[in-house]
PDB file of N, CA and C in Angstrom:
ATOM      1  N   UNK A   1      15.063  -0.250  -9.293  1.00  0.00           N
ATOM      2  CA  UNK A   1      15.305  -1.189  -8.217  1.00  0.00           C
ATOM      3  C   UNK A   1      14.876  -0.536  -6.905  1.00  0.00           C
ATOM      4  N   UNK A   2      14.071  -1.307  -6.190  1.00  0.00           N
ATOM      5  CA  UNK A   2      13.954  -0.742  -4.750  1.00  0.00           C
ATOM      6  C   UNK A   2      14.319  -0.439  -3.974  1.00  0.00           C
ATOM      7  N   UNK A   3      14.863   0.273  -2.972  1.00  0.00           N
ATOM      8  CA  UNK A   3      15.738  -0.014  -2.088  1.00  0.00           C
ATOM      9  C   UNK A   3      14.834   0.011  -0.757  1.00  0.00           C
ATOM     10  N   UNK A   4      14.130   0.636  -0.348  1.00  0.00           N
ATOM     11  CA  UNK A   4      13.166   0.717   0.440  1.00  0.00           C
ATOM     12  C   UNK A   4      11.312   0.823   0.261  1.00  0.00           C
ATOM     13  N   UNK A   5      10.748   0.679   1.142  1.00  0.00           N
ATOM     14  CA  UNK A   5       9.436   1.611   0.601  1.00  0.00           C
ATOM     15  C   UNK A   5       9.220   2.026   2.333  1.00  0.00           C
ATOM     16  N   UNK A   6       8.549   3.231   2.139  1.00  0.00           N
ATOM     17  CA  UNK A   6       8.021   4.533   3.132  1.00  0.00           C
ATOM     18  C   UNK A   6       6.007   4.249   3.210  1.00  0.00           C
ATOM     19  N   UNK A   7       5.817   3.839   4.664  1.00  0.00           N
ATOM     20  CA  UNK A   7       4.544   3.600   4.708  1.00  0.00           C
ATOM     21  C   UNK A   7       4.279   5.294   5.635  1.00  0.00           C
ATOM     22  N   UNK A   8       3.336   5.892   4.864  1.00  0.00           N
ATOM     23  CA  UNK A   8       3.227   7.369   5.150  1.00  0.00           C
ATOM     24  C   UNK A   8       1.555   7.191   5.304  1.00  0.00           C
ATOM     25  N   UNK A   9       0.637   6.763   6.840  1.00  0.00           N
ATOM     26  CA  UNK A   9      -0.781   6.745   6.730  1.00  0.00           C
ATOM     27  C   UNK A   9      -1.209   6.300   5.450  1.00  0.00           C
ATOM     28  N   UNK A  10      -1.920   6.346   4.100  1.00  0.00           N
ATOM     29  CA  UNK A  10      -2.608   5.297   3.354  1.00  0.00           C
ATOM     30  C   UNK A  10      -1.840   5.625   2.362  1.00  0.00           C
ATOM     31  N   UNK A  11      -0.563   6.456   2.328  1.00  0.00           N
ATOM     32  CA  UNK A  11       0.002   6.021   1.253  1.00  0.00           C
ATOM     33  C   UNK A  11       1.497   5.207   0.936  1.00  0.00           C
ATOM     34  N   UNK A  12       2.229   4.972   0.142  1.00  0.00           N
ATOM     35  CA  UNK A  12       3.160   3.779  -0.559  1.00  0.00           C
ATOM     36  C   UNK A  12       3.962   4.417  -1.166  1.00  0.00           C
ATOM     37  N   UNK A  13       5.472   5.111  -0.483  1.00  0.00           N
ATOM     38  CA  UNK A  13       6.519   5.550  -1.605  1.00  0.00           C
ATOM     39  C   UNK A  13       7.292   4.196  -1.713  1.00  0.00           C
ATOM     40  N   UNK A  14       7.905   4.077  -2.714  1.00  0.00           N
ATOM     41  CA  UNK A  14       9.229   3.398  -3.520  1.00  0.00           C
ATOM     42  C   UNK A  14      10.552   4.596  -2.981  1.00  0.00           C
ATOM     43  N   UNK A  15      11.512   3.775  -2.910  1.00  0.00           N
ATOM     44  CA  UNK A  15      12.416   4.838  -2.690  1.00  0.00           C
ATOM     45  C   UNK A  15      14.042   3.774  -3.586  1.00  0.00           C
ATOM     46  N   UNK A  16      14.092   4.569  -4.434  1.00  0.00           N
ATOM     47  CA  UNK A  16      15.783   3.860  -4.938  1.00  0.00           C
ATOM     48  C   UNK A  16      16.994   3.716  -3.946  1.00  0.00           C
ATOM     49  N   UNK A  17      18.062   3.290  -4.658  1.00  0.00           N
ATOM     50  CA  UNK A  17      19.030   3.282  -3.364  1.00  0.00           C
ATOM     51  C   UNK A  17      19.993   4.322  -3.029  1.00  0.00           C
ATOM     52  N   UNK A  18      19.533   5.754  -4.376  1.00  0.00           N
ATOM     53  CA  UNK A  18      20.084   7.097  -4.024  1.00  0.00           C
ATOM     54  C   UNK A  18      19.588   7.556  -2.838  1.00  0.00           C
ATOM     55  N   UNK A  19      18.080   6.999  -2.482  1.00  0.00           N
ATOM     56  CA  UNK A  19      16.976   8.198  -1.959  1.00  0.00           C
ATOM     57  C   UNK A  19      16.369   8.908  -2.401  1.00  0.00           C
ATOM     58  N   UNK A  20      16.056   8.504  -3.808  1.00  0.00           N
ATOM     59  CA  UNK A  20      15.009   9.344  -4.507  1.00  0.00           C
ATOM     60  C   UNK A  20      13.886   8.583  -4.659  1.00  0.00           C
ATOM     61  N   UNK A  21      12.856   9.113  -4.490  1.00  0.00           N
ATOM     62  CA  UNK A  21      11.516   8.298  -4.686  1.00  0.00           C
ATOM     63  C   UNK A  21      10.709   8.229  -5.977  1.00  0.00           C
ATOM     64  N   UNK A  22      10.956   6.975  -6.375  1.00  0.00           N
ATOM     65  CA  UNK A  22      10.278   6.193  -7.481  1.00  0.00           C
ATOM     66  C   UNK A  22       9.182   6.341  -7.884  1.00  0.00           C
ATOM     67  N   UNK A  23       8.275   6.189  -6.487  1.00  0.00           N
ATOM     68  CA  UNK A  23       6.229   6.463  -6.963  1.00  0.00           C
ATOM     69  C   UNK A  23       6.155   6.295  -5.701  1.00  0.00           C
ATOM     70  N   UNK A  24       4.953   7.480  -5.850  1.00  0.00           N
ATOM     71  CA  UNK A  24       3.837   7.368  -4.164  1.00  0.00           C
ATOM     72  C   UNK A  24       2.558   7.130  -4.714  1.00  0.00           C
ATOM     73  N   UNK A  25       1.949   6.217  -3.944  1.00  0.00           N
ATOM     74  CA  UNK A  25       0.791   5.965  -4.419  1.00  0.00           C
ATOM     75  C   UNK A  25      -0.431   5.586  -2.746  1.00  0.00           C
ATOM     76  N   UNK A  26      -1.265   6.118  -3.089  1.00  0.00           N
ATOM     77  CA  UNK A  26      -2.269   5.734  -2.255  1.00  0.00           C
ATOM     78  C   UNK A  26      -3.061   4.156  -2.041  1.00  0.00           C
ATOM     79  N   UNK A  27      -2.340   4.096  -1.598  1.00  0.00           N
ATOM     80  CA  UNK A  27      -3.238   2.243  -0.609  1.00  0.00           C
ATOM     81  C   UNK A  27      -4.192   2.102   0.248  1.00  0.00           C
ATOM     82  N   UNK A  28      -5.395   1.230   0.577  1.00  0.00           N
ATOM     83  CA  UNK A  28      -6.076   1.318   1.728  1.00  0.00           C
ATOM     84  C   UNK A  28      -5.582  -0.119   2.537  1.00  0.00           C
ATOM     85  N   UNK A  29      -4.879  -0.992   2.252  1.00  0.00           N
ATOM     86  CA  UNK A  29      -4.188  -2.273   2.486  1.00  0.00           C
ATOM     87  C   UNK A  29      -3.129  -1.873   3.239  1.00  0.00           C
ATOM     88  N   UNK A  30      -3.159  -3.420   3.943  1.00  0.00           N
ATOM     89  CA  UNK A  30      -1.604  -3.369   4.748  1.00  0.00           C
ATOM     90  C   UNK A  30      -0.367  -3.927   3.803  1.00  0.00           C
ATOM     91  N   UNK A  31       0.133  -3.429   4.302  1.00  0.00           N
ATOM     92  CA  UNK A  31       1.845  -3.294   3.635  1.00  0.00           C
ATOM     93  C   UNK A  31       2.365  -4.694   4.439  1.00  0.00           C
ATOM     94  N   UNK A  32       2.685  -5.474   3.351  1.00  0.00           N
ATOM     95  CA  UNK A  32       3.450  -6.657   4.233  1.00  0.00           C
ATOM     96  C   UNK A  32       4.931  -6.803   3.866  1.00  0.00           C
ATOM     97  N   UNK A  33       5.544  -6.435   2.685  1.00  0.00           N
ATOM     98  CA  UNK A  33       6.902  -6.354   2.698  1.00  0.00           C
ATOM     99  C   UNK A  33       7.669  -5.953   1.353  1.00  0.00           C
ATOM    100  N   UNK A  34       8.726  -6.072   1.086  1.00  0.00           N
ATOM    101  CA  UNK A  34       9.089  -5.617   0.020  1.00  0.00           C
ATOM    102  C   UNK A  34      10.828  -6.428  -0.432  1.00  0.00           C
ATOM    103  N   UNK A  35      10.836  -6.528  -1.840  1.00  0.00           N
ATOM    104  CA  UNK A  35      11.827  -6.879  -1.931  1.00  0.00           C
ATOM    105  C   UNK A  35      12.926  -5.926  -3.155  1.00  0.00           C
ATOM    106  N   UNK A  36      13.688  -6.297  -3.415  1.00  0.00           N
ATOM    107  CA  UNK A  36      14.643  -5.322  -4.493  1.00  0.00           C
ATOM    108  C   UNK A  36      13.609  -5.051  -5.897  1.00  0.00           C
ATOM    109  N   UNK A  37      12.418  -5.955  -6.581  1.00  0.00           N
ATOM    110  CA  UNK A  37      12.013  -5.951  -7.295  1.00  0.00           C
ATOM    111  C   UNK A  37      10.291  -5.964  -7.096  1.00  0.00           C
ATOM    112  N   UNK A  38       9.678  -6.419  -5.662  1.00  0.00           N
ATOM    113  CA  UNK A  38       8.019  -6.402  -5.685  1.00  0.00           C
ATOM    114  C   UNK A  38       8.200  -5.720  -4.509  1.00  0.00           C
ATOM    115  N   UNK A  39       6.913  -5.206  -4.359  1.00  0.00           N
ATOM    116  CA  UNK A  39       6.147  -4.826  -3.046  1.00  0.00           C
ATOM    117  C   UNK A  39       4.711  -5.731  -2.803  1.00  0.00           C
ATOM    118  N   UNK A  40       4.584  -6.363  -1.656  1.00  0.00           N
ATOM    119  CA  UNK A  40       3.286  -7.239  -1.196  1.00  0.00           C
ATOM    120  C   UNK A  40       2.751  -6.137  -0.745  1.00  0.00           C
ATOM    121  N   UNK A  41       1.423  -6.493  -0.604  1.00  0.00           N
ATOM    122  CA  UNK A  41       0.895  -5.849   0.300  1.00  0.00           C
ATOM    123  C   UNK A  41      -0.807  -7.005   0.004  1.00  0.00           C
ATOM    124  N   UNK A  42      -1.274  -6.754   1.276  1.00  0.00           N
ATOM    125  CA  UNK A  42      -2.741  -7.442   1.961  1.00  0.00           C
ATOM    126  C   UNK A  42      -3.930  -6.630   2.182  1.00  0.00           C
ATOM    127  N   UNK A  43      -5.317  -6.888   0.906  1.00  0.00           N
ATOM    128  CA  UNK A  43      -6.189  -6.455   1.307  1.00  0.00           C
ATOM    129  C   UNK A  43      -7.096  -7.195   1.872  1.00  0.00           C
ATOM    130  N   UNK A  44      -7.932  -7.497   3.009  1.00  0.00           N
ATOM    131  CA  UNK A  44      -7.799  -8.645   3.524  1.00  0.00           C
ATOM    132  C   UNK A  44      -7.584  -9.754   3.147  1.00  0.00           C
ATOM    133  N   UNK A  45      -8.619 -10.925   2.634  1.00  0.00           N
ATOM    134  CA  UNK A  45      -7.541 -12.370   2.269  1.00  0.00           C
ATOM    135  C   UNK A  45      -7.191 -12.017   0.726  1.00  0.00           C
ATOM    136  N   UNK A  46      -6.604 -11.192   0.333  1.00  0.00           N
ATOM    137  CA  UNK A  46      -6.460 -10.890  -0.583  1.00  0.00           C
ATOM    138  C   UNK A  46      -4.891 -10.599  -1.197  1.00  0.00           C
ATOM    139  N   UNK A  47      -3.752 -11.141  -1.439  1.00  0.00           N
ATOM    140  CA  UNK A  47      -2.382 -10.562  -1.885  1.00  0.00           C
ATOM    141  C   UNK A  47      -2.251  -9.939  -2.712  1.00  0.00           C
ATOM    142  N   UNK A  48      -1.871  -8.688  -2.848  1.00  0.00           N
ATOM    143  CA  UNK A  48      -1.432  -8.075  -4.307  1.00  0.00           C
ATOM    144  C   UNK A  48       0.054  -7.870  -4.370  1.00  0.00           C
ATOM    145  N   UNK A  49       0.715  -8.279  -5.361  1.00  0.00           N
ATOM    146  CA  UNK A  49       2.056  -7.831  -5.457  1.00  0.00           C
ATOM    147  C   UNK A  49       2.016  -6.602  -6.934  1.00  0.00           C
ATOM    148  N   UNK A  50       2.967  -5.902  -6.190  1.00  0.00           N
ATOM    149  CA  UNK A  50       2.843  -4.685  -7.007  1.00  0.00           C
ATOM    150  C   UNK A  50       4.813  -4.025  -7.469  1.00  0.00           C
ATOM    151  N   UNK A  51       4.694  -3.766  -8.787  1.00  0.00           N
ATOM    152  CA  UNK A  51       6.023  -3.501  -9.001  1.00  0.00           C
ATOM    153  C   UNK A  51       6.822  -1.925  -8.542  1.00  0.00           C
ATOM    154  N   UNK A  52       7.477  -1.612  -8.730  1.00  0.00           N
ATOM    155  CA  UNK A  52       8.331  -0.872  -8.602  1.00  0.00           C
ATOM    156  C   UNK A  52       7.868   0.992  -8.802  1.00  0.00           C
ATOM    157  N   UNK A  53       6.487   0.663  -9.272  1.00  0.00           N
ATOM    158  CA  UNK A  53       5.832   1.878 -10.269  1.00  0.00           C
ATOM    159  C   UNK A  53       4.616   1.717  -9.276  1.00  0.00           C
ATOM    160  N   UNK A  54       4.447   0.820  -8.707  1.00  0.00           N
ATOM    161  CA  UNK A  54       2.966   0.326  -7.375  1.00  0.00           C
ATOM    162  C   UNK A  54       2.069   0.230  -8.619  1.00  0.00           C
ATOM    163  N   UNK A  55       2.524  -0.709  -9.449  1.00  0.00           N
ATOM    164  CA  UNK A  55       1.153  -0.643 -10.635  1.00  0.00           C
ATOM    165  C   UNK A  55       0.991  -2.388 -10.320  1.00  0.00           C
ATOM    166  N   UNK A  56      -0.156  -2.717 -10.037  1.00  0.00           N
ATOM    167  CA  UNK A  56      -0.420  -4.240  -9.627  1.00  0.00           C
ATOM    168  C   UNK A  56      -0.083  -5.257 -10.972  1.00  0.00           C
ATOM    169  N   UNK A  57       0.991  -6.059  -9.977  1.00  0.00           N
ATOM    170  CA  UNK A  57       1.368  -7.169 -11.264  1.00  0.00           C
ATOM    171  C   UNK A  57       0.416  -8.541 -11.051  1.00  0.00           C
ATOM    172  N   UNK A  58      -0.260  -8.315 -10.082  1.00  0.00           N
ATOM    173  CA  UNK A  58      -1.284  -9.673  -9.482  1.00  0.00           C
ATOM    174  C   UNK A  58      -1.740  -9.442  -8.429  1.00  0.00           C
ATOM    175  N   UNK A  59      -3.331 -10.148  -8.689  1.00  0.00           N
ATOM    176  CA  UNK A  59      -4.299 -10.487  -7.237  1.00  0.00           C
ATOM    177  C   UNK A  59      -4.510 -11.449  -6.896  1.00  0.00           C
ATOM    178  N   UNK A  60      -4.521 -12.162  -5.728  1.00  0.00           N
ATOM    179  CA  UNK A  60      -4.603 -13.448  -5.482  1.00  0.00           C
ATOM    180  C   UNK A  60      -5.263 -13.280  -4.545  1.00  0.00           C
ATOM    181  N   UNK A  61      -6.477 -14.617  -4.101  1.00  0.00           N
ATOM    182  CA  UNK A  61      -6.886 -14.785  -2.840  1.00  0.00           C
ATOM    183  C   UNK A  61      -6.134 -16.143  -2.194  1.00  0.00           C
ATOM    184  N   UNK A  62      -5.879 -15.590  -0.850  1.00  0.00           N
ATOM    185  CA  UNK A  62      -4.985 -16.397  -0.214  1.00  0.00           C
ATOM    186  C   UNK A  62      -5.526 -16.475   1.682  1.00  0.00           C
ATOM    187  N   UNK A  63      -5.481 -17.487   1.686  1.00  0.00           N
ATOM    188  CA  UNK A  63      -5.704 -17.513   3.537  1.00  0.00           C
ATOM    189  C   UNK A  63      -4.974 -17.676   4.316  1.00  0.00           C
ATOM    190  N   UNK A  64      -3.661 -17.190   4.637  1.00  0.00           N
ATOM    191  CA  UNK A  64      -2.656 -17.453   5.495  1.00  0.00           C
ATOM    192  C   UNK A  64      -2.686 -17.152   7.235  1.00  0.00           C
ATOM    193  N   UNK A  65      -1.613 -17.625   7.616  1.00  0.00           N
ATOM    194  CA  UNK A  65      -1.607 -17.012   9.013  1.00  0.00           C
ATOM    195  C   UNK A  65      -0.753 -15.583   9.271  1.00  0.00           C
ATOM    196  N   UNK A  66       0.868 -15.907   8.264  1.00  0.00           N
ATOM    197  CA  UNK A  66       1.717 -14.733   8.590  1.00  0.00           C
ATOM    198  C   UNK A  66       2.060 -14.794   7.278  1.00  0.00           C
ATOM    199  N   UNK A  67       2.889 -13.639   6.672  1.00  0.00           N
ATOM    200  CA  UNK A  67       4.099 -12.924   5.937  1.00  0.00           C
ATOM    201  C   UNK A  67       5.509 -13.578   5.948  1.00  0.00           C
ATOM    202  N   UNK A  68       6.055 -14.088   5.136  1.00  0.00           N
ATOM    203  CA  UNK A  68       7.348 -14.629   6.095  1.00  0.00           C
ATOM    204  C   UNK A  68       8.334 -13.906   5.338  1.00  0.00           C
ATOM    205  N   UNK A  69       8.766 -13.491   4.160  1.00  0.00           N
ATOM    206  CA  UNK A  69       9.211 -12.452   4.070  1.00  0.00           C
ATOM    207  C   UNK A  69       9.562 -12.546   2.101  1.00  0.00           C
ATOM    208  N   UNK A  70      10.372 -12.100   1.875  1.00  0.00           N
ATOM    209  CA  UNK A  70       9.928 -11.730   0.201  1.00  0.00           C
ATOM    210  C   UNK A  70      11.470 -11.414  -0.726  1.00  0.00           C
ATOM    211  N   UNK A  71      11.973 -12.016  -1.686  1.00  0.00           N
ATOM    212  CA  UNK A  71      13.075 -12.183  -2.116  1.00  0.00           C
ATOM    213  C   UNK A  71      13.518 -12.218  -4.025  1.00  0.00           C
ATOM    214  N   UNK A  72      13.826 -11.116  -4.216  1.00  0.00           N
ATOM    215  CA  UNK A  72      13.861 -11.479  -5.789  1.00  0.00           C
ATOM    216  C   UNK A  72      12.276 -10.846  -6.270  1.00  0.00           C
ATOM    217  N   UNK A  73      12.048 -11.769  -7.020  1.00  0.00           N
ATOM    218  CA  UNK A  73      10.407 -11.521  -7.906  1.00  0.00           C
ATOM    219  C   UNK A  73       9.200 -12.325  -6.787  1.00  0.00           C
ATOM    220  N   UNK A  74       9.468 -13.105  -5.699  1.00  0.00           N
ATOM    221  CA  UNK A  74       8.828 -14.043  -4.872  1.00  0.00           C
ATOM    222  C   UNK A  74       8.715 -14.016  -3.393  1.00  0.00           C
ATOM    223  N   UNK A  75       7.719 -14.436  -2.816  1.00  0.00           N
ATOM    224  CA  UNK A  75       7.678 -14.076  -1.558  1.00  0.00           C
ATOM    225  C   UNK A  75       6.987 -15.731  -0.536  1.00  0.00           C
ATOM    226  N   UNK A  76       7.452 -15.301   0.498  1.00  0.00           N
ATOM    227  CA  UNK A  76       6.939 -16.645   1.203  1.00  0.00           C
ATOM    228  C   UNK A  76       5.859 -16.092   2.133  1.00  0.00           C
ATOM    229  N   UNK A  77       4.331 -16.941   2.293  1.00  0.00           N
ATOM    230  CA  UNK A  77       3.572 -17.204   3.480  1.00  0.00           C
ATOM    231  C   UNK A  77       3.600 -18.553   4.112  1.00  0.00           C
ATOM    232  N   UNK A  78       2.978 -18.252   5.485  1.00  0.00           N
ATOM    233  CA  UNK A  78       2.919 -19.523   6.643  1.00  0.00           C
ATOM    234  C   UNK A  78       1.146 -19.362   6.194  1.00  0.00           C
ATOM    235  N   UNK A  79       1.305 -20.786   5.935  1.00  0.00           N
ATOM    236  CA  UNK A  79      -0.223 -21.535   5.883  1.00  0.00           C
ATOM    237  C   UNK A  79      -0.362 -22.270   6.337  1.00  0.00           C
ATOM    238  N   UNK A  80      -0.733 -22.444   7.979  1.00  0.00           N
ATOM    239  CA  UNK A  80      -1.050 -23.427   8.758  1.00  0.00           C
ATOM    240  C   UNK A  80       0.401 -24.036   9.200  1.00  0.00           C
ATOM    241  N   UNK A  81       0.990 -25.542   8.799  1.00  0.00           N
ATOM    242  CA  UNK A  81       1.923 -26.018   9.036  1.00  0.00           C
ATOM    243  C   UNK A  81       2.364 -26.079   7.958  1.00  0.00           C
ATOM    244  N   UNK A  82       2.507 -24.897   7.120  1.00  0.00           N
ATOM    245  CA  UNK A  82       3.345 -25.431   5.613  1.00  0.00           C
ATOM    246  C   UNK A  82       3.717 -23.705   5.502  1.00  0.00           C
ATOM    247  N   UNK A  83       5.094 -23.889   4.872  1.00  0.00           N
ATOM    248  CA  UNK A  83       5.897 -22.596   4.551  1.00  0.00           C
ATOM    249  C   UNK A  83       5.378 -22.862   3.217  1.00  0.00           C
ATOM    250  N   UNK A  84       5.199 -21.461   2.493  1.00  0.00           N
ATOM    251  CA  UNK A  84       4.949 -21.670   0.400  1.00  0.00           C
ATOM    252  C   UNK A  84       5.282 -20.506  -0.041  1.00  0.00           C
ATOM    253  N   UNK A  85       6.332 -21.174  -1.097  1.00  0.00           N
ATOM    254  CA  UNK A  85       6.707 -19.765  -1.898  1.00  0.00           C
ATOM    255  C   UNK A  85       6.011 -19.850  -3.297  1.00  0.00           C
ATOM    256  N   UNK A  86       5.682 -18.276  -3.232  1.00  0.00           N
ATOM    257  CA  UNK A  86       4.960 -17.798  -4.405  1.00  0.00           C
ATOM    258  C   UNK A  86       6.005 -16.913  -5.222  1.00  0.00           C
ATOM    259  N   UNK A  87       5.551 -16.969  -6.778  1.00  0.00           N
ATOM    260  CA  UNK A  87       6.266 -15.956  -7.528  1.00  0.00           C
ATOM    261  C   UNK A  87       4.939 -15.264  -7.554  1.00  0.00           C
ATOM    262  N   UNK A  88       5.816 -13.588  -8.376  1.00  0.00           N
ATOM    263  CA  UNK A  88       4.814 -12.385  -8.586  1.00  0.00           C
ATOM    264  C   UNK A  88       3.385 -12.820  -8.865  1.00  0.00           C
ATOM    265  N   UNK A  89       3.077 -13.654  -9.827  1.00  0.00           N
ATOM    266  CA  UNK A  89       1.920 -14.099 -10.580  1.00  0.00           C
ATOM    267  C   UNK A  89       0.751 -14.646  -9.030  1.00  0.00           C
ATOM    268  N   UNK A  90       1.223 -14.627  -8.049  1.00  0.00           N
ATOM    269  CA  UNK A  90       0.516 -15.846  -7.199  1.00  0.00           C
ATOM    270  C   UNK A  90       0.764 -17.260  -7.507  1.00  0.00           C
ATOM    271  N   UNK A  91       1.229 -17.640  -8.264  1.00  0.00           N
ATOM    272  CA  UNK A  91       1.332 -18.931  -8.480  1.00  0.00           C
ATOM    273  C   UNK A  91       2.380 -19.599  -7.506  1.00  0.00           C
ATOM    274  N   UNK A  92       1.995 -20.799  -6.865  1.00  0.00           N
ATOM    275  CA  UNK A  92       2.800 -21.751  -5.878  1.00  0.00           C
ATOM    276  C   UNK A  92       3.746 -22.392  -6.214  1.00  0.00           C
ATOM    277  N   UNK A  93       4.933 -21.898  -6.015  1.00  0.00           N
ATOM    278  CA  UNK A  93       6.600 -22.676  -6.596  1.00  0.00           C
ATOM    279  C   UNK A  93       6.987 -23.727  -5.772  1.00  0.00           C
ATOM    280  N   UNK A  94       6.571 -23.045  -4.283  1.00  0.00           N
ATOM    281  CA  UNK A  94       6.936 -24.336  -3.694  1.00  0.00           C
ATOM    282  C   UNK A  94       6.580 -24.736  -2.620  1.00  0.00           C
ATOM    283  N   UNK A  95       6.157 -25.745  -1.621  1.00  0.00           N
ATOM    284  CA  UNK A  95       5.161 -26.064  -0.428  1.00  0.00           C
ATOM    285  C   UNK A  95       6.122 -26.876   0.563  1.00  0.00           C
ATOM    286  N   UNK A  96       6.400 -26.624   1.574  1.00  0.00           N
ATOM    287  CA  UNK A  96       7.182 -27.441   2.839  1.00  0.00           C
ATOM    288  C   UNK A  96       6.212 -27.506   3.726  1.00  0.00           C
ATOM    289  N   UNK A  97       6.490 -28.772   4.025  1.00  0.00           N
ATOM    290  CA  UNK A  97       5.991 -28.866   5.938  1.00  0.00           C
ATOM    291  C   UNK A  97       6.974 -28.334   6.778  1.00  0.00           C
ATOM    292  N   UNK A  98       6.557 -27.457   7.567  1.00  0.00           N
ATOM    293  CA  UNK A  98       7.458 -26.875   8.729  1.00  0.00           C
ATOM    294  C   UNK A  98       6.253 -26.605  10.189  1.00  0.00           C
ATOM    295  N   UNK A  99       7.204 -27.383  11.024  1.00  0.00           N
ATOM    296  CA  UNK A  99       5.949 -27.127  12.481  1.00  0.00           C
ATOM    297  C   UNK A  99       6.656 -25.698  12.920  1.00  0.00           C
TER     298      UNK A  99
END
């Protein structure tokens, strides 16, 4: 389980909720967030969610504006005027209009 992750220049620790670190791994992507079970991260229009081990559970191409933040196995982006939550896979669970 995650408890944090440590952005250290291009690389990606996991850290449990002792404080021991899980996996470091080298990234050239931005880090967009993390939850108890994934880590996002953005190579440009590109999402990867990655597990607990930073071993990629999915790639998706995606065109968003922002990150909105990430919960469980799933995470939300702002696409234009619509909030959408994705599970790990990339796949779209769910689409709102929000101005």
């Amino acid at each position: 389980m995650i408890s944090r992750v440590k952005v250290n220049g291009n690389y990606l620790e996991t850290i449990n909720e002792k404080g021991k670190r899980i996996k470091r791994s080298y990234y050239n992507g931005d880090f967009l967030g993390n939850s108890s079970e994934i880590v996002v991260v953005q190579d440009g229009n590109y999402i990867e969610v990655l597990n607990e081990d930073l071993k990629r559970i999915s790639k998706s191409y995606h065109k968003f504006d922002r990150f909105l933040g990430a919960s469980g196995d799933s995470f939300s982006i702002q696409d234009g005027n619509y909030a959408e939550t994705l599970d790990a896979k990339g796949k779209r669970i769910s689409r709102q209009y929000s101005k």
